[in-house]
C-alpha atoms as a PDB file:
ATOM      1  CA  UNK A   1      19.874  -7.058 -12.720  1.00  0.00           C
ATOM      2  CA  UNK A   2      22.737  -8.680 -11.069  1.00  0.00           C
ATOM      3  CA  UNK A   3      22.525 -12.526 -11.130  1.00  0.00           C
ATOM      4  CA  UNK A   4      23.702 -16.365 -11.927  1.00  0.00           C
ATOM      5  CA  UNK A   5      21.975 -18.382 -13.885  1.00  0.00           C
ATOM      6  CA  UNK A   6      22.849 -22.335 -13.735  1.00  0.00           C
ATOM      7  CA  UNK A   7      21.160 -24.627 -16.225  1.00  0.00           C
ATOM      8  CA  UNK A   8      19.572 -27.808 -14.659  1.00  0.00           C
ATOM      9  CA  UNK A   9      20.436 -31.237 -15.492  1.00  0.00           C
ATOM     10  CA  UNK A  10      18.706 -32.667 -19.101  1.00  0.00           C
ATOM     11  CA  UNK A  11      15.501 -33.518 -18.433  1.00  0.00           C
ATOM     12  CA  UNK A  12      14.521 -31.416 -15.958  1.00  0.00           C
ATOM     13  CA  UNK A  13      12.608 -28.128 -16.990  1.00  0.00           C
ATOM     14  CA  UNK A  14      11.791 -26.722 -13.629  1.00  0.00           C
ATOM     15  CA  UNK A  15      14.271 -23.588 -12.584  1.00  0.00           C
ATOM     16  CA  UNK A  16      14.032 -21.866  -8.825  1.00  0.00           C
ATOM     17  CA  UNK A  17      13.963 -18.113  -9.051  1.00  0.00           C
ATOM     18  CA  UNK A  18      16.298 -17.482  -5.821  1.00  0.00           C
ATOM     19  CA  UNK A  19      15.467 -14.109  -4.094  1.00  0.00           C
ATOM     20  CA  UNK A  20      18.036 -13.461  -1.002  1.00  0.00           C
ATOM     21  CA  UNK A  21      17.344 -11.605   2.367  1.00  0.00           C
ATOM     22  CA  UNK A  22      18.812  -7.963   3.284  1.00  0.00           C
ATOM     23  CA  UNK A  23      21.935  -7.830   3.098  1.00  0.00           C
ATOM     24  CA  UNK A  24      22.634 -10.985   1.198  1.00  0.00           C
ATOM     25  CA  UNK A  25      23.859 -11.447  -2.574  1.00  0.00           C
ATOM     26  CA  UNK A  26      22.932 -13.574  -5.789  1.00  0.00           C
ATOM     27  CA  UNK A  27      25.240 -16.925  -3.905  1.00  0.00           C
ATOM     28  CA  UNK A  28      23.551 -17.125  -0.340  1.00  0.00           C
ATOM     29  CA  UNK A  29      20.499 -19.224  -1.576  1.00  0.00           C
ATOM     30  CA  UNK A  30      22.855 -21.313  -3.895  1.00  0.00           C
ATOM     31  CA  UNK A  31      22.498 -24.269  -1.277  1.00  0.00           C
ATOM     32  CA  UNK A  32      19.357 -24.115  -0.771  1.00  0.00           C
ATOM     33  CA  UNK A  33      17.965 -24.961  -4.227  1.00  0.00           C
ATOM     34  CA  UNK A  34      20.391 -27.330  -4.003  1.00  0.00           C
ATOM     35  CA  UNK A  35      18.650 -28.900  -1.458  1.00  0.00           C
ATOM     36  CA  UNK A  36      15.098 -28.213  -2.836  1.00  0.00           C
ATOM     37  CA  UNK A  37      16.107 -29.218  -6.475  1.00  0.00           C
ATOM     38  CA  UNK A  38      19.954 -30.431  -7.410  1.00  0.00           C
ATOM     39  CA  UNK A  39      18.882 -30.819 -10.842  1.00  0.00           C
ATOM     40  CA  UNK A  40      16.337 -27.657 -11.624  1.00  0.00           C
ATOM     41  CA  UNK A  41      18.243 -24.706 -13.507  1.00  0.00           C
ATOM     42  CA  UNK A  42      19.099 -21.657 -11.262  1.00  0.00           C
ATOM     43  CA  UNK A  43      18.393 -18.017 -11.483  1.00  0.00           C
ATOM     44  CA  UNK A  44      19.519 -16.332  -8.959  1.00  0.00           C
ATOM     45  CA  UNK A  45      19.158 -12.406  -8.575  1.00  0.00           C
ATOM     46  CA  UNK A  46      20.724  -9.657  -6.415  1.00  0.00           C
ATOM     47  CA  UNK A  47      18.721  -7.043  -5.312  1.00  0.00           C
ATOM     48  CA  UNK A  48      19.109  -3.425  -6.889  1.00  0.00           C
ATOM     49  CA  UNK A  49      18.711  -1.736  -3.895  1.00  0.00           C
ATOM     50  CA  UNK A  50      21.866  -0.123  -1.530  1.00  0.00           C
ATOM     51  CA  UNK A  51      20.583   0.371   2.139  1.00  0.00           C
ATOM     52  CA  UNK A  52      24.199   1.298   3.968  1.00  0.00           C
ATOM     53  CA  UNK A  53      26.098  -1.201   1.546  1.00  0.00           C
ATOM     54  CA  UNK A  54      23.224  -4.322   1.949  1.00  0.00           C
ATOM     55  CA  UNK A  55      21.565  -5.640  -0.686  1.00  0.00           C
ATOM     56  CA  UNK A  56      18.043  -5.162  -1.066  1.00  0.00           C
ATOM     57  CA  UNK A  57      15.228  -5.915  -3.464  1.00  0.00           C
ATOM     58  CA  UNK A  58      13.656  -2.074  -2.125  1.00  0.00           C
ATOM     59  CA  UNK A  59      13.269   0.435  -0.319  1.00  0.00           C
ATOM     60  CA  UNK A  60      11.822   0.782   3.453  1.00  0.00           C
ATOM     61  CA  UNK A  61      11.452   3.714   5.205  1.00  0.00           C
ATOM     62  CA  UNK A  62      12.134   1.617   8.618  1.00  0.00           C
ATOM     63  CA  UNK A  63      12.251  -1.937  10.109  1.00  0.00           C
ATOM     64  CA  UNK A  64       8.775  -3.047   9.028  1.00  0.00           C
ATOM     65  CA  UNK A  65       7.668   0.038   7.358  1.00  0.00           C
ATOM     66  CA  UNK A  66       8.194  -0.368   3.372  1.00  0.00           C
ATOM     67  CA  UNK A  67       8.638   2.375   0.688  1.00  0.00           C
ATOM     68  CA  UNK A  68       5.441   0.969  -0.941  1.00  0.00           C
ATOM     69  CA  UNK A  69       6.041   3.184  -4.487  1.00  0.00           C
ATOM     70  CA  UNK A  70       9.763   1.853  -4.389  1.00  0.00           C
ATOM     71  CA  UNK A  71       8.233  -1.812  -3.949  1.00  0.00           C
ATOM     72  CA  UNK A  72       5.483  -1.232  -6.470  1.00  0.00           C
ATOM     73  CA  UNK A  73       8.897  -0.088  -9.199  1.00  0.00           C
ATOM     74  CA  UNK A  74      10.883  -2.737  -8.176  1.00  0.00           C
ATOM     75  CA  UNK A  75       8.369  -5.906  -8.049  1.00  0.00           C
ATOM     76  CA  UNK A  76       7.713  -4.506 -11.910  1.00  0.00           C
ATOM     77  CA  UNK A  77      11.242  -4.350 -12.328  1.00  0.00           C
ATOM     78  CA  UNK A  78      11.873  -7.973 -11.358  1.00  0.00           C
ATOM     79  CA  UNK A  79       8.935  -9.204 -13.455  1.00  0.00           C
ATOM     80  CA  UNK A  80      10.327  -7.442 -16.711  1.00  0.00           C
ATOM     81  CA  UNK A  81      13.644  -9.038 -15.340  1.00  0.00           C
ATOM     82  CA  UNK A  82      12.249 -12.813 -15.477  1.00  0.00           C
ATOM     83  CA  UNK A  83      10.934 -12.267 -18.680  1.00  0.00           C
ATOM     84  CA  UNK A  84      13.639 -10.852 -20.136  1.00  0.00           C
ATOM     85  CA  UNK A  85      16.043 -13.540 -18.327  1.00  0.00           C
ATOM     86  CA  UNK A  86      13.874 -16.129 -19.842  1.00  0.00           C
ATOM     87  CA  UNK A  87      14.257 -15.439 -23.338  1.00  0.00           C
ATOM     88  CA  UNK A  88      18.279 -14.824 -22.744  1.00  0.00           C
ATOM     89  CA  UNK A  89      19.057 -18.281 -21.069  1.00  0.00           C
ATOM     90  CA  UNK A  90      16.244 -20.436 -22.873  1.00  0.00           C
ATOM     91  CA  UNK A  91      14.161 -21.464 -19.421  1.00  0.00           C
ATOM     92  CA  UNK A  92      10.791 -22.310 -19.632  1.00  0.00           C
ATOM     93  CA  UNK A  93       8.827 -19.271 -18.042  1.00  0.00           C
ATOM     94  CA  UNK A  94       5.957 -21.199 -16.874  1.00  0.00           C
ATOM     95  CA  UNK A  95       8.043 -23.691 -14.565  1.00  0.00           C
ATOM     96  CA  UNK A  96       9.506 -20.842 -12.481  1.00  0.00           C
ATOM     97  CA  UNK A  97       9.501 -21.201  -8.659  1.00  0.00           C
ATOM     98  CA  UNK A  98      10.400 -18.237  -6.622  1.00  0.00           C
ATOM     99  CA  UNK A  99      12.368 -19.270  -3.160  1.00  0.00           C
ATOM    100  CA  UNK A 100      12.742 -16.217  -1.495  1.00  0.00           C
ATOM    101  CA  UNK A 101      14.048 -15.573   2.519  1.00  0.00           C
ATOM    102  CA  UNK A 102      13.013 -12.260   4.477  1.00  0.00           C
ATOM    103  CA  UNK A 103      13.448  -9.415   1.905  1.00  0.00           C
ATOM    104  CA  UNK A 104      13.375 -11.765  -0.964  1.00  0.00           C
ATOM    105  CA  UNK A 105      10.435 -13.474  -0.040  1.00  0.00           C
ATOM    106  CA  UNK A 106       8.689 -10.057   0.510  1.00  0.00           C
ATOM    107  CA  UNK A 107       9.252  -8.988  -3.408  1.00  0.00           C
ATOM    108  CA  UNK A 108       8.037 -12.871  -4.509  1.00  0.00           C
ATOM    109  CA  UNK A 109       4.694 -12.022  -2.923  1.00  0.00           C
ATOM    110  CA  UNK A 110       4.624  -8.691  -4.387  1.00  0.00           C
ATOM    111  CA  UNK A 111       5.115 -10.509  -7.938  1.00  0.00           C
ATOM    112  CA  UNK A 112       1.882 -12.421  -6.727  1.00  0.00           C
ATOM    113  CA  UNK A 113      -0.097  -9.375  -4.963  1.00  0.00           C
ATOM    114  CA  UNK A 114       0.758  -7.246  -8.401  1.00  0.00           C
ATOM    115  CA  UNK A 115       0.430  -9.995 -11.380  1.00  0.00           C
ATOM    116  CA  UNK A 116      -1.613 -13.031 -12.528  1.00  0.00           C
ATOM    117  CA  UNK A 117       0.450 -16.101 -12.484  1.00  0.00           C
ATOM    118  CA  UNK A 118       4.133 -14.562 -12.420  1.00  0.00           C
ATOM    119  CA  UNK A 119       5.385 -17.526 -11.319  1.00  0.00           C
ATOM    120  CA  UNK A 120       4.464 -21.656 -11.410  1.00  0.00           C
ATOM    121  CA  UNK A 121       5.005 -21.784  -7.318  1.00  0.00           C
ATOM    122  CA  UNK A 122       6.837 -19.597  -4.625  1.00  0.00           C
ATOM    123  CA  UNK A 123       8.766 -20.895  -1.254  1.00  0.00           C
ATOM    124  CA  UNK A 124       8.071 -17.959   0.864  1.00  0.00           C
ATOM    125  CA  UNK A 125      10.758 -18.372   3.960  1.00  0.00           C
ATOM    126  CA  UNK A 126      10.168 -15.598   6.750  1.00  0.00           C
ATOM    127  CA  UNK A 127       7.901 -13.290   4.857  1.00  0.00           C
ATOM    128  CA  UNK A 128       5.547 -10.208   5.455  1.00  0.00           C
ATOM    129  CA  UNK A 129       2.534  -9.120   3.801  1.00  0.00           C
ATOM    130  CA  UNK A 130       3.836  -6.911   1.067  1.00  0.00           C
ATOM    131  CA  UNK A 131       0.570  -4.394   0.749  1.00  0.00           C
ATOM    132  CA  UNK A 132      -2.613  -3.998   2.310  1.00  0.00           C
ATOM    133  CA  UNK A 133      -5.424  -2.340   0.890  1.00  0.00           C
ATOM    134  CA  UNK A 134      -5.712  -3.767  -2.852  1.00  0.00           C
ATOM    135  CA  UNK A 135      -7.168  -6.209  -4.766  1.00  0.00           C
ATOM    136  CA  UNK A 136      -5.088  -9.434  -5.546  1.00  0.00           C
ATOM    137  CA  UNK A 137      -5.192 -10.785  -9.047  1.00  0.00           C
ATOM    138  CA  UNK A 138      -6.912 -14.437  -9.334  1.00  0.00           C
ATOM    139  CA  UNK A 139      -4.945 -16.798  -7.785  1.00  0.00           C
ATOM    140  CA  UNK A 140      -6.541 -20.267  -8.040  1.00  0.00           C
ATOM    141  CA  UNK A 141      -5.221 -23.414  -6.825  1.00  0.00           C
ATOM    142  CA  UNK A 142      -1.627 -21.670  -7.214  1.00  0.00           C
ATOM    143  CA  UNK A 143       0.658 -23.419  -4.538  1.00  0.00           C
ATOM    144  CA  UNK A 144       2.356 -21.291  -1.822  1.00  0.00           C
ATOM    145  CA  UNK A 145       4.587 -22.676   0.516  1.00  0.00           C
ATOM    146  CA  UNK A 146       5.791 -20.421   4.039  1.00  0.00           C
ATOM    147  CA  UNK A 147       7.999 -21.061   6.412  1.00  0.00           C
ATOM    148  CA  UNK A 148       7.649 -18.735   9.407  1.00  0.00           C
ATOM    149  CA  UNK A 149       9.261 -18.895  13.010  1.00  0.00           C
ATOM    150  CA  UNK A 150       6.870 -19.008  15.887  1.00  0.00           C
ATOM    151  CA  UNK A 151       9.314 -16.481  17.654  1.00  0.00           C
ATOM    152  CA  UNK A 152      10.488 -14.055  14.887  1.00  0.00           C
ATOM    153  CA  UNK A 153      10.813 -10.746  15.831  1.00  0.00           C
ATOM    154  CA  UNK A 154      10.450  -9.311  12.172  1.00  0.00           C
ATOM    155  CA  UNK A 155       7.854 -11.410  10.962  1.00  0.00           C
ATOM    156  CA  UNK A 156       4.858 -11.844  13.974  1.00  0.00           C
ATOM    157  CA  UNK A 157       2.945 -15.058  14.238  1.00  0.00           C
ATOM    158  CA  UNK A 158      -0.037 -12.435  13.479  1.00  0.00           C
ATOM    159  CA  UNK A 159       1.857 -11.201  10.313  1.00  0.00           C
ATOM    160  CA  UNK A 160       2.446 -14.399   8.860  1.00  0.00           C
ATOM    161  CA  UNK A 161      -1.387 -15.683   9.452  1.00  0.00           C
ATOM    162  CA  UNK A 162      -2.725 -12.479   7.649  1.00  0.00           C
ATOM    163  CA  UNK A 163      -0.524 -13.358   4.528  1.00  0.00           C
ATOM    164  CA  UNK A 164      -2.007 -16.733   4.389  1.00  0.00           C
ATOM    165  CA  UNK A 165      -5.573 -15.226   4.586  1.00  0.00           C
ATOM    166  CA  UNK A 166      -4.710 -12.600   1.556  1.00  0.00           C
ATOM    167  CA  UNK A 167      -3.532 -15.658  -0.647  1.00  0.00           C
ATOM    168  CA  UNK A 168      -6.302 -18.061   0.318  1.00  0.00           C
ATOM    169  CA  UNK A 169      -8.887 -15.509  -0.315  1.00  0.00           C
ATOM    170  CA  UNK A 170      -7.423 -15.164  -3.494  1.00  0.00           C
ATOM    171  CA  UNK A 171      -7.654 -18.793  -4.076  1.00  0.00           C
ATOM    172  CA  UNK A 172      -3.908 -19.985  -3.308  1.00  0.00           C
ATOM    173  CA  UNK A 173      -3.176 -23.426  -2.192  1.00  0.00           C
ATOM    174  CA  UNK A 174      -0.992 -22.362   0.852  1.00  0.00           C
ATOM    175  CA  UNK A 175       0.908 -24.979   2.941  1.00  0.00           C
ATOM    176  CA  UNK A 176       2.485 -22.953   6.178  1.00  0.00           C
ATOM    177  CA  UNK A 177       4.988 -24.188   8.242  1.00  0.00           C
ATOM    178  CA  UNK A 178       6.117 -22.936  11.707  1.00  0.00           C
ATOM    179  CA  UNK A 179       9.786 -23.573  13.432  1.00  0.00           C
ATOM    180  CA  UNK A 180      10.234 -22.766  16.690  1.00  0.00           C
ATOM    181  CA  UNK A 181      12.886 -20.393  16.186  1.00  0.00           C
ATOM    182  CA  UNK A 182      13.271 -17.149  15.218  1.00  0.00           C
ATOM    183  CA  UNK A 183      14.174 -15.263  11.446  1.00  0.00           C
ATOM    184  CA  UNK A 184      16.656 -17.606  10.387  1.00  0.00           C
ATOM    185  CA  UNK A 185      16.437 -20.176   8.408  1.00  0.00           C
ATOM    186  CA  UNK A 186      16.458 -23.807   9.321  1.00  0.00           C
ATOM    187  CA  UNK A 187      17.166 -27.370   8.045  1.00  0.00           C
ATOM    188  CA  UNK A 188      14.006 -28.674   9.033  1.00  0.00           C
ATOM    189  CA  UNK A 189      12.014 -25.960   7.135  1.00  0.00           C
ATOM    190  CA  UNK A 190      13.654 -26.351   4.225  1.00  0.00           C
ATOM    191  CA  UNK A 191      12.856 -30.359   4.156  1.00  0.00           C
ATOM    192  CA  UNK A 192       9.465 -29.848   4.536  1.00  0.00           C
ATOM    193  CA  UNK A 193       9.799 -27.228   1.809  1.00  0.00           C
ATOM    194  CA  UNK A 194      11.554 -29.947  -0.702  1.00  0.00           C
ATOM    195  CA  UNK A 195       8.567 -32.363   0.399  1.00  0.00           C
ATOM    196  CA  UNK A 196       6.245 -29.696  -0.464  1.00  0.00           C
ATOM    197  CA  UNK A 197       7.930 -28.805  -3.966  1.00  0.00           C
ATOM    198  CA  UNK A 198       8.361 -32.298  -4.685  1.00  0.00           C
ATOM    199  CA  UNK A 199       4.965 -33.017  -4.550  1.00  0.00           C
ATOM    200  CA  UNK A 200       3.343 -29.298  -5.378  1.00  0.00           C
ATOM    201  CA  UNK A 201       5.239 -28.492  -8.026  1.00  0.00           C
ATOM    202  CA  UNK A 202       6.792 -31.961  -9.632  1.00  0.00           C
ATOM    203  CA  UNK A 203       3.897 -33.641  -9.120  1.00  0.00           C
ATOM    204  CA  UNK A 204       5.463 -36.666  -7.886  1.00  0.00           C
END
């Protein structure tokens, strides 16, 4: 897969997975972990998918409405990615932290819905629940952080608070934060994201 991987500063062996929305690339999150983490090592991936010349990480059959066998190919596709990226630029796989926005965030909880422990902690920013229907894999005390809009037209209130119930019933630590605004991202949801990371995944 498409992507950039920056190492972190000496000393620091966390690295943020950065998974962009539709339409983005493997740059648009670049600031972000910047903001999270200046010194944690980078991977960031473009989606595989082409929907009318955006990027995507799969398939969906319409606004909403995903091509669950697509998602199911690529969420394995990514997690053979990681592992494969991690033996190529010498992270450590078990400090990985997905930050994923919209479409990106989507395919970080399929990595959770689909596998035990794929990652060390995931920012979810404007997600939906990725499947309904199946069993999650154990997810105990693993830390989720979401950042939802109160008035997002792609991702309901009612969407947002039925994720949350999937990954506490699985045993997730989840932390959800609401803006009142809409899909996009804002400054204030990322600093309570860093606050959360700082203290949920560096344990400081």
């Amino acid at each position: 897969m498409k992507h950039i991987f920056h190492k972190g500063k000496e000393g620091n062996n966390q690295t943020l997975l950065l998974l962009h929305g539709t339409g983005g690339d493997e740059n648009d999150l670049l600031p972000v972990a910047e903001m999270i983490d200046p010194g944690a090592s980078v991977l960031s991936v473009r989606g595989n998918v082409d929907e009318n010349g955006m990027n995507r990480f799969f398939r969906r059959i319409r606004e909403g409405v995903f091509d669950e066998e697509d998602l199911v190919y690529r969420t394995k596709e990514l997690y053979n990615f990681i592992n494969e990226a991690a033996m190529e630029h010498g992270f450590d796989r078990n400090q990985l932290t997905a930050v994923g926005y919209s479409n990106g965030a989507n395919i970080a909880a399929s990595l959770l819905y689909h596998y035990n422990e794929p990652l060390k902690g995931a920012v979810l920013l404007h997600p939906m629940v990725p499947r309904r229907g199946i069993d999650l894999p154990p997810m105990d005390g693993f830390p989720v952080y979401i950042g939802a809009g109160s008035n997002d037209p792609i991702c309901p209130p009612e969407e947002t608070e039925e994720l949350k119930k999937h990954l506490e019933e699985a045993g997730a630590r989840v932390e959800l934060f609401w803006e009142n605004q809409g899909h996009q991202l804002t400054r204030t949801e990322i600093d309570n994201a860093k606050e959360w990371y700082r203290k949920h995944i560096r344990g400081e």
